[in-house]
PDB file of N, CA and C in Angstrom:
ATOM      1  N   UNK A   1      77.083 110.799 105.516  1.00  0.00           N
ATOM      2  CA  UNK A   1      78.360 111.469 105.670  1.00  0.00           C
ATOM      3  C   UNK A   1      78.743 111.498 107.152  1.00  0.00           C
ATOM      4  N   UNK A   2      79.756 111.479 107.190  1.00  0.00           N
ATOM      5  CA  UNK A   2      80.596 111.395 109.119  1.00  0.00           C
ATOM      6  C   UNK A   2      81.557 112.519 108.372  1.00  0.00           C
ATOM      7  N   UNK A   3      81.492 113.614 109.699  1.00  0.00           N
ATOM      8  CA  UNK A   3      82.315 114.594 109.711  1.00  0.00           C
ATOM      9  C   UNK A   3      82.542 115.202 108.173  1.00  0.00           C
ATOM     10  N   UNK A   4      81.510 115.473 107.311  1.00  0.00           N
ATOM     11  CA  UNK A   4      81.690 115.971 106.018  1.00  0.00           C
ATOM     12  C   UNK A   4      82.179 115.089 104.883  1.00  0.00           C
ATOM     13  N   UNK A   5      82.490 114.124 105.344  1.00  0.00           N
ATOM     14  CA  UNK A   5      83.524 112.781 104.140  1.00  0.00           C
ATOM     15  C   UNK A   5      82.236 111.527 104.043  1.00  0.00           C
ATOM     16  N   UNK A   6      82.200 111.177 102.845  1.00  0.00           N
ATOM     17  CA  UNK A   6      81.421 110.014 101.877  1.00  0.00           C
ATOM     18  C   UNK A   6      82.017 109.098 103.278  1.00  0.00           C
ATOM     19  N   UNK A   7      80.845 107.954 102.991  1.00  0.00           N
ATOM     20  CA  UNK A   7      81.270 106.990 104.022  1.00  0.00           C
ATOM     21  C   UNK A   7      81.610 105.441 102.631  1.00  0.00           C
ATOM     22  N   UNK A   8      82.664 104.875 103.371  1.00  0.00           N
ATOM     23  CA  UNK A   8      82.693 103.587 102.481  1.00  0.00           C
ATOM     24  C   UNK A   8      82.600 102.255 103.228  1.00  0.00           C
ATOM     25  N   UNK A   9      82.651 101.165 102.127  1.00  0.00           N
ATOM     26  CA  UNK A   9      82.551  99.799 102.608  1.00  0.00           C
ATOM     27  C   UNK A   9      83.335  99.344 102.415  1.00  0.00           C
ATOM     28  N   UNK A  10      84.614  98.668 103.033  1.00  0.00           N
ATOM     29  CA  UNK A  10      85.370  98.031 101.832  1.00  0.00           C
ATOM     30  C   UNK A  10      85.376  96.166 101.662  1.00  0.00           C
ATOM     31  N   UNK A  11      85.222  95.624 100.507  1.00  0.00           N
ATOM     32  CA  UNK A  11      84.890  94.619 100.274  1.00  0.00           C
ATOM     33  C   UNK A  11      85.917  94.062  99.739  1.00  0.00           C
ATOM     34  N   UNK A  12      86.543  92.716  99.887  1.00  0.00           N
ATOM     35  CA  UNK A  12      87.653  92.381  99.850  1.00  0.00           C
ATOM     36  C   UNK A  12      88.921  93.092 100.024  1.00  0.00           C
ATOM     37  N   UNK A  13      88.997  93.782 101.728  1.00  0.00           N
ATOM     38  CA  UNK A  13      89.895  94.681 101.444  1.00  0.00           C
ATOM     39  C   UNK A  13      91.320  94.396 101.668  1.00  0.00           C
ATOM     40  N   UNK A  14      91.582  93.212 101.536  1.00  0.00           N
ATOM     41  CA  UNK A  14      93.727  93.206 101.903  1.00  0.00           C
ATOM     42  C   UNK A  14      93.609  93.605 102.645  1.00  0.00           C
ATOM     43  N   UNK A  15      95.277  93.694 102.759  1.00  0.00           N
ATOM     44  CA  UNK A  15      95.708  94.678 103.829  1.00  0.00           C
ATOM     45  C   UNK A  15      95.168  96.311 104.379  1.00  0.00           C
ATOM     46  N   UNK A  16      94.398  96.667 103.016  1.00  0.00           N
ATOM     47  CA  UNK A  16      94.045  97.750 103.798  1.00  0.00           C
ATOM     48  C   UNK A  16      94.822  99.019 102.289  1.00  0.00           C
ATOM     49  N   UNK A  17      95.134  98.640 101.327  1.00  0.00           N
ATOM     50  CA  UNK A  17      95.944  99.245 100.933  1.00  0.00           C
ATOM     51  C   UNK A  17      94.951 100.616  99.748  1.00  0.00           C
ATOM     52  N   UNK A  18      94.122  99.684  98.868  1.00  0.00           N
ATOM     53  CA  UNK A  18      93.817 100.942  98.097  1.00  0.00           C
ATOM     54  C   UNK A  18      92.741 101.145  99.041  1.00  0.00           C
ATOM     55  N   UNK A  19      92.166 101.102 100.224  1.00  0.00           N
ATOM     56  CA  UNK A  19      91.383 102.001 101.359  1.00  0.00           C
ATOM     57  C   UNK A  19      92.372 102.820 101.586  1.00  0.00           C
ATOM     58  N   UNK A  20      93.540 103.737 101.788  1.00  0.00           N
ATOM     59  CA  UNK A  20      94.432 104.448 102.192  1.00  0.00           C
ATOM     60  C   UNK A  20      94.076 105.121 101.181  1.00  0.00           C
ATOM     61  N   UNK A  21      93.894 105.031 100.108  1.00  0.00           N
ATOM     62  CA  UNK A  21      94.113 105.999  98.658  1.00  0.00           C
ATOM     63  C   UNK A  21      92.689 106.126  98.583  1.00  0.00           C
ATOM     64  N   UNK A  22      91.271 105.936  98.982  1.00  0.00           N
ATOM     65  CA  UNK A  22      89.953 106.098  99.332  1.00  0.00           C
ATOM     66  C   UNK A  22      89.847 107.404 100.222  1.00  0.00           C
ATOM     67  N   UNK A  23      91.032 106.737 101.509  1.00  0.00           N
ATOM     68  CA  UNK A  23      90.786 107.920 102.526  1.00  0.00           C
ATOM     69  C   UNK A  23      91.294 108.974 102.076  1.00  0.00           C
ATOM     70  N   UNK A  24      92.327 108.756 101.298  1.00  0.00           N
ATOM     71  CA  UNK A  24      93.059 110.287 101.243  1.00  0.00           C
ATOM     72  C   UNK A  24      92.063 110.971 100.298  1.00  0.00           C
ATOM     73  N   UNK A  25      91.534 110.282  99.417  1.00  0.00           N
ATOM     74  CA  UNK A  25      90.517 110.792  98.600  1.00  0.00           C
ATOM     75  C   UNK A  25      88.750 111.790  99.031  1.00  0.00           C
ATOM     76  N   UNK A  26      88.804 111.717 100.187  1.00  0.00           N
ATOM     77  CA  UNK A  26      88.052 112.336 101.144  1.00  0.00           C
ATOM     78  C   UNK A  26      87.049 111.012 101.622  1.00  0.00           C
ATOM     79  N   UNK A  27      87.356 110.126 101.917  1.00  0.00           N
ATOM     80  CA  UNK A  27      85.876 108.534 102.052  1.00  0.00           C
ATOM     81  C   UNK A  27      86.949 108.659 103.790  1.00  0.00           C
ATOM     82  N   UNK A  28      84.983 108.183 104.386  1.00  0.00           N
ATOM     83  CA  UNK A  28      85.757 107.315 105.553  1.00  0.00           C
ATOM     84  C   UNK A  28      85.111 106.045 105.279  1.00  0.00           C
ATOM     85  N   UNK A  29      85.802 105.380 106.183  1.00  0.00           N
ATOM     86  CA  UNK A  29      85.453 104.054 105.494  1.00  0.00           C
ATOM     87  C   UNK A  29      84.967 103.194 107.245  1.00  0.00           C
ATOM     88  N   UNK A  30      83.603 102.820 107.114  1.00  0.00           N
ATOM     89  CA  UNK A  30      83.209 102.734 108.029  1.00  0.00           C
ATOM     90  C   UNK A  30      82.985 100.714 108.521  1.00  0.00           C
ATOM     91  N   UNK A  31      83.320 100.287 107.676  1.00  0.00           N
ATOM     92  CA  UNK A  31      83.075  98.659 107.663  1.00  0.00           C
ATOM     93  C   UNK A  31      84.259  97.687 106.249  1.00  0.00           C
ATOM     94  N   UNK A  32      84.702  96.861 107.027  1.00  0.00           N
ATOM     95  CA  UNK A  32      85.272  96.232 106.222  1.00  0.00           C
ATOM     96  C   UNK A  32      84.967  94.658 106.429  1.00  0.00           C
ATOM     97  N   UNK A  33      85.615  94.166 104.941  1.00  0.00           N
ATOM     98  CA  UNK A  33      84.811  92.299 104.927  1.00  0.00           C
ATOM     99  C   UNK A  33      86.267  92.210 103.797  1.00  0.00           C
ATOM    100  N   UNK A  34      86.662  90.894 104.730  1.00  0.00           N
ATOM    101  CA  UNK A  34      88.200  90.159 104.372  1.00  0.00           C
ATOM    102  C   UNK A  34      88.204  88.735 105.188  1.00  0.00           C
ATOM    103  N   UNK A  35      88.693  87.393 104.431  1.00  0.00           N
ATOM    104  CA  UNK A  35      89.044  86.435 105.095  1.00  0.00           C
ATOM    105  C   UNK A  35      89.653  86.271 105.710  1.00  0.00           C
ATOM    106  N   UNK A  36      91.047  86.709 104.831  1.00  0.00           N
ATOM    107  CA  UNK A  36      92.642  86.228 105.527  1.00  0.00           C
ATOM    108  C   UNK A  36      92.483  87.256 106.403  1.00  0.00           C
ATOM    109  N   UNK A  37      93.017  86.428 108.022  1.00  0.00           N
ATOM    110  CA  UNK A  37      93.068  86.115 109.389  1.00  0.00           C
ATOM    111  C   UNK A  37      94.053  87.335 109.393  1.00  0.00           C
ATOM    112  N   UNK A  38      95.532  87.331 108.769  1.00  0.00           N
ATOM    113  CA  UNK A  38      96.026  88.030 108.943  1.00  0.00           C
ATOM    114  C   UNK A  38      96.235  89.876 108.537  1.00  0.00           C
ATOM    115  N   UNK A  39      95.293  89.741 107.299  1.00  0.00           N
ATOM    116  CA  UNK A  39      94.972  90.752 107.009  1.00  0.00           C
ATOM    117  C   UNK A  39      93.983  92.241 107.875  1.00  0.00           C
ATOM    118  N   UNK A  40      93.126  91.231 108.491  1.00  0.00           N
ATOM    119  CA  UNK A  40      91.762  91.762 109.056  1.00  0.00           C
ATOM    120  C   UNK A  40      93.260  91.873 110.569  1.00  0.00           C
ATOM    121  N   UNK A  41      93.592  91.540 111.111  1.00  0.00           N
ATOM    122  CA  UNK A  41      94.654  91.927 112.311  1.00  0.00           C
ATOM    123  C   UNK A  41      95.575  93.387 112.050  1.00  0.00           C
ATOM    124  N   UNK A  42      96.499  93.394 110.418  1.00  0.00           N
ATOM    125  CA  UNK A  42      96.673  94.384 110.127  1.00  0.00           C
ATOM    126  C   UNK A  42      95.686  95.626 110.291  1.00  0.00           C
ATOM    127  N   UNK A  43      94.439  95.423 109.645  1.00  0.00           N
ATOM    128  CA  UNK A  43      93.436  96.634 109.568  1.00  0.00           C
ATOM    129  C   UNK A  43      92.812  97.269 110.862  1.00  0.00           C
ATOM    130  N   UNK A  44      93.058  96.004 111.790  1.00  0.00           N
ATOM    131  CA  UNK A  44      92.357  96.294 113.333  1.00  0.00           C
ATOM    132  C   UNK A  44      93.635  97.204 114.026  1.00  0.00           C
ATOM    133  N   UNK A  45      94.674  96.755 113.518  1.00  0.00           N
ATOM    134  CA  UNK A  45      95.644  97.698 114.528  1.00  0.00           C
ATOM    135  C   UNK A  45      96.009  99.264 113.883  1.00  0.00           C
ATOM    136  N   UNK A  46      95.901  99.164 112.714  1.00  0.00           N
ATOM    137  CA  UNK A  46      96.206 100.180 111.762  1.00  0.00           C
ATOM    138  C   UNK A  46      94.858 101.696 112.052  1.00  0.00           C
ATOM    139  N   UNK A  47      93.918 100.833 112.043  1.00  0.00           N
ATOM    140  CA  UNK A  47      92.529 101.351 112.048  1.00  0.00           C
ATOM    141  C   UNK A  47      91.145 100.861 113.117  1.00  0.00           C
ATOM    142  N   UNK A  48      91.709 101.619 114.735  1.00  0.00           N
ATOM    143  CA  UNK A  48      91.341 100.831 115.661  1.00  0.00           C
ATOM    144  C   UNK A  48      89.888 101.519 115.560  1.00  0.00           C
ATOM    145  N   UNK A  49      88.854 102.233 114.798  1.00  0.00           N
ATOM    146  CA  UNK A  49      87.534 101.797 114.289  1.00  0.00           C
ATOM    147  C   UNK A  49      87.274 101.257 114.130  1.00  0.00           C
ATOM    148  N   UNK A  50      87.990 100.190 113.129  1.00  0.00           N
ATOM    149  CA  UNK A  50      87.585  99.431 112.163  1.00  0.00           C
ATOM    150  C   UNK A  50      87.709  97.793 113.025  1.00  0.00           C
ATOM    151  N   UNK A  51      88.165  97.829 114.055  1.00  0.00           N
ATOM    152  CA  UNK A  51      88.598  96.614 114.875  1.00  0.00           C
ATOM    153  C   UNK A  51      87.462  96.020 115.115  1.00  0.00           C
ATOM    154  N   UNK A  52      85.901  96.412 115.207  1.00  0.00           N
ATOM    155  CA  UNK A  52      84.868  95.534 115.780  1.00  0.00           C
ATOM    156  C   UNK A  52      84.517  94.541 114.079  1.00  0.00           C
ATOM    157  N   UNK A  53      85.068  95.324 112.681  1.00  0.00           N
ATOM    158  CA  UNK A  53      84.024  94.640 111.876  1.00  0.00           C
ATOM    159  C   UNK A  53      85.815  94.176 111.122  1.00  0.00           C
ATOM    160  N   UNK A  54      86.585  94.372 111.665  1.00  0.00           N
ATOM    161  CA  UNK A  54      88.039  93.435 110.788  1.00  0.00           C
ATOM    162  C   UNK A  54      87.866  92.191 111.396  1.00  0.00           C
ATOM    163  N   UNK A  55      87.399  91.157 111.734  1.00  0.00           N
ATOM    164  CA  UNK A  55      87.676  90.119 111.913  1.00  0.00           C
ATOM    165  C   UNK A  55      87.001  88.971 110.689  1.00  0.00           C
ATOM    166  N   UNK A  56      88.157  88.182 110.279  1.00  0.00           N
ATOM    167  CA  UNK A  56      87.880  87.040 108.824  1.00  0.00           C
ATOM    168  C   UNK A  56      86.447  86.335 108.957  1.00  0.00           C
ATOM    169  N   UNK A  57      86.064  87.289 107.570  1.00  0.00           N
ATOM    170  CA  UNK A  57      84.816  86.365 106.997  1.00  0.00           C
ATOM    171  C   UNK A  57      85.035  86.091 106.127  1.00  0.00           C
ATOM    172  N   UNK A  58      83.915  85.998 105.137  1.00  0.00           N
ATOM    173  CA  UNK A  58      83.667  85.497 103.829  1.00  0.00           C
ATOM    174  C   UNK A  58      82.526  86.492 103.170  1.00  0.00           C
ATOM    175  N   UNK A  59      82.407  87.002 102.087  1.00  0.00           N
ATOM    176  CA  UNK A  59      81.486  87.812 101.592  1.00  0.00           C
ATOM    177  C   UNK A  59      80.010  87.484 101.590  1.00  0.00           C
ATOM    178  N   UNK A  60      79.615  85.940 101.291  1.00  0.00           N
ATOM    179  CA  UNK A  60      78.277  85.548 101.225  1.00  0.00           C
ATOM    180  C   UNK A  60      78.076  85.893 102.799  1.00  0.00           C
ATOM    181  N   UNK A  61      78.686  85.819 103.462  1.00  0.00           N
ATOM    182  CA  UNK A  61      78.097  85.689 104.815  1.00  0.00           C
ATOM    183  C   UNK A  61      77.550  87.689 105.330  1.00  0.00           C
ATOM    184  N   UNK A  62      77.954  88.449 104.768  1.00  0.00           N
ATOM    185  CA  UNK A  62      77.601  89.921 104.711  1.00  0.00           C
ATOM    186  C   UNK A  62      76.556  90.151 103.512  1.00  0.00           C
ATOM    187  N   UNK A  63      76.911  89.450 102.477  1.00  0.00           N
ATOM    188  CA  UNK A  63      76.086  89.984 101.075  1.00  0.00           C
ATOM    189  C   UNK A  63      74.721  90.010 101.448  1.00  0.00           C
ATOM    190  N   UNK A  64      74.198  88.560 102.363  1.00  0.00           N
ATOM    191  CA  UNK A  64      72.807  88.878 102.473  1.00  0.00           C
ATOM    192  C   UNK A  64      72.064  90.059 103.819  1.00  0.00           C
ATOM    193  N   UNK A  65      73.184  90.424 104.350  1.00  0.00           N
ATOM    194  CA  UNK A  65      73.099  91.493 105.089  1.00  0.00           C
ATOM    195  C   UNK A  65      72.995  92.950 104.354  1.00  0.00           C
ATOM    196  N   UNK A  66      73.822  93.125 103.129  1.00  0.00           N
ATOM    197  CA  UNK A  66      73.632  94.023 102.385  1.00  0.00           C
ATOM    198  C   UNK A  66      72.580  94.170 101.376  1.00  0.00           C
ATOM    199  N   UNK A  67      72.354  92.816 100.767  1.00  0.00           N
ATOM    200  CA  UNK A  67      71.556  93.192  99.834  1.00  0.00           C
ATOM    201  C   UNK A  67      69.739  92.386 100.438  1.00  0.00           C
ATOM    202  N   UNK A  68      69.909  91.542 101.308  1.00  0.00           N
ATOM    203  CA  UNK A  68      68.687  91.711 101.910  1.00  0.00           C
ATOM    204  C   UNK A  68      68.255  90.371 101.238  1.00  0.00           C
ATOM    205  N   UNK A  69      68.865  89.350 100.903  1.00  0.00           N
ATOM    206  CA  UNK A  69      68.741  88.403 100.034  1.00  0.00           C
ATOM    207  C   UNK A  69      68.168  87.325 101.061  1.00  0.00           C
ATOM    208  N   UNK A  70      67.741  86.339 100.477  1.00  0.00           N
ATOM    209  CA  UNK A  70      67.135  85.091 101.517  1.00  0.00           C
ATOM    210  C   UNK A  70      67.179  83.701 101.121  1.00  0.00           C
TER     211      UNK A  70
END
Protein backbone atom coordinates (compact mmCIF):
# COMPACT_ATOMS: atom_id res chain seq x y z
CA UNK A 1 0.00 0.00 0.00
CA UNK A 2 1.38 3.80 -0.76
CA UNK A 3 -0.34 6.32 1.29
CA UNK A 4 -3.28 3.86 2.40
CA UNK A 5 -4.46 2.96 -1.45
CA UNK A 6 -3.94 -0.81 -3.12
CA UNK A 7 -1.10 -0.39 -5.47
CA UNK A 8 -1.72 -1.42 -9.28
CA UNK A 9 -0.09 -2.56 -12.51
CA UNK A 10 -1.53 -1.64 -15.47
CA UNK A 11 -1.12 -4.00 -18.40
CA UNK A 12 -2.08 -3.03 -21.70
CA UNK A 13 -3.00 0.25 -20.58
CA UNK A 14 -4.18 2.78 -23.64
CA UNK A 15 -4.39 5.85 -23.08
CA UNK A 16 -4.68 5.58 -19.61
CA UNK A 17 -8.43 5.45 -19.50
CA UNK A 18 -10.03 2.61 -17.31
CA UNK A 19 -6.68 3.39 -14.89
CA UNK A 20 -8.66 6.77 -14.10
CA UNK A 21 -11.72 4.68 -12.96
CA UNK A 22 -8.98 2.27 -10.84
CA UNK A 23 -7.76 5.49 -9.30
CA UNK A 24 -10.86 6.92 -8.44
CA UNK A 25 -11.64 3.57 -7.08
CA UNK A 26 -8.99 3.99 -4.29
CA UNK A 27 -5.67 1.96 -6.50
CA UNK A 28 -2.53 3.82 -7.14
CA UNK A 29 -1.15 2.61 -9.86
CA UNK A 30 2.47 2.33 -9.69
CA UNK A 31 3.83 0.80 -13.23
CA UNK A 32 2.49 0.66 -16.54
CA UNK A 33 3.28 -1.68 -19.90
CA UNK A 34 1.84 -0.33 -23.43
CA UNK A 35 3.35 -0.36 -27.02
CA UNK A 36 1.79 2.35 -28.85
CA UNK A 37 4.48 5.16 -28.75
CA UNK A 38 1.80 7.48 -28.51
CA UNK A 39 -0.11 6.28 -25.84
CA UNK A 40 2.78 5.70 -23.22
CA UNK A 41 3.56 9.89 -24.10
CA UNK A 42 -0.11 10.58 -23.13
CA UNK A 43 0.38 8.63 -19.70
CA UNK A 44 3.90 10.26 -19.09
CA UNK A 45 2.46 13.74 -19.29
CA UNK A 46 -0.86 13.04 -17.67
CA UNK A 47 0.91 11.03 -14.88
CA UNK A 48 4.45 12.43 -14.39
CA UNK A 49 5.13 9.17 -11.90
CA UNK A 50 4.43 7.11 -14.21
CA UNK A 51 6.98 8.77 -16.87
CA UNK A 52 10.10 6.46 -15.96
CA UNK A 53 7.99 3.04 -16.75
CA UNK A 54 5.46 4.75 -19.82
CA UNK A 55 7.76 4.26 -22.43
CA UNK A 56 6.53 1.46 -25.55
CA UNK A 57 7.10 -2.06 -24.88
CA UNK A 58 5.69 -5.20 -25.43
CA UNK A 59 4.33 -7.50 -22.61
CA UNK A 60 6.67 -10.63 -23.11
CA UNK A 61 9.39 -8.35 -22.53
CA UNK A 62 7.96 -7.51 -18.60
CA UNK A 63 6.05 -10.94 -18.21
CA UNK A 64 9.31 -12.61 -17.48
CA UNK A 65 10.10 -9.92 -15.06
CA UNK A 66 6.82 -10.58 -13.38
CA UNK A 67 6.37 -13.95 -13.39
CA UNK A 68 10.05 -15.00 -13.12
CA UNK A 69 9.89 -17.18 -16.23
CA UNK A 70 13.14 -18.29 -18.22
Amino acid sequence: MIDGKAISISLFAGAFGLDLGIEQAGFHTISVVEKDRDATKTIALNRPHLQESAVPREIDAILQDLLNLE
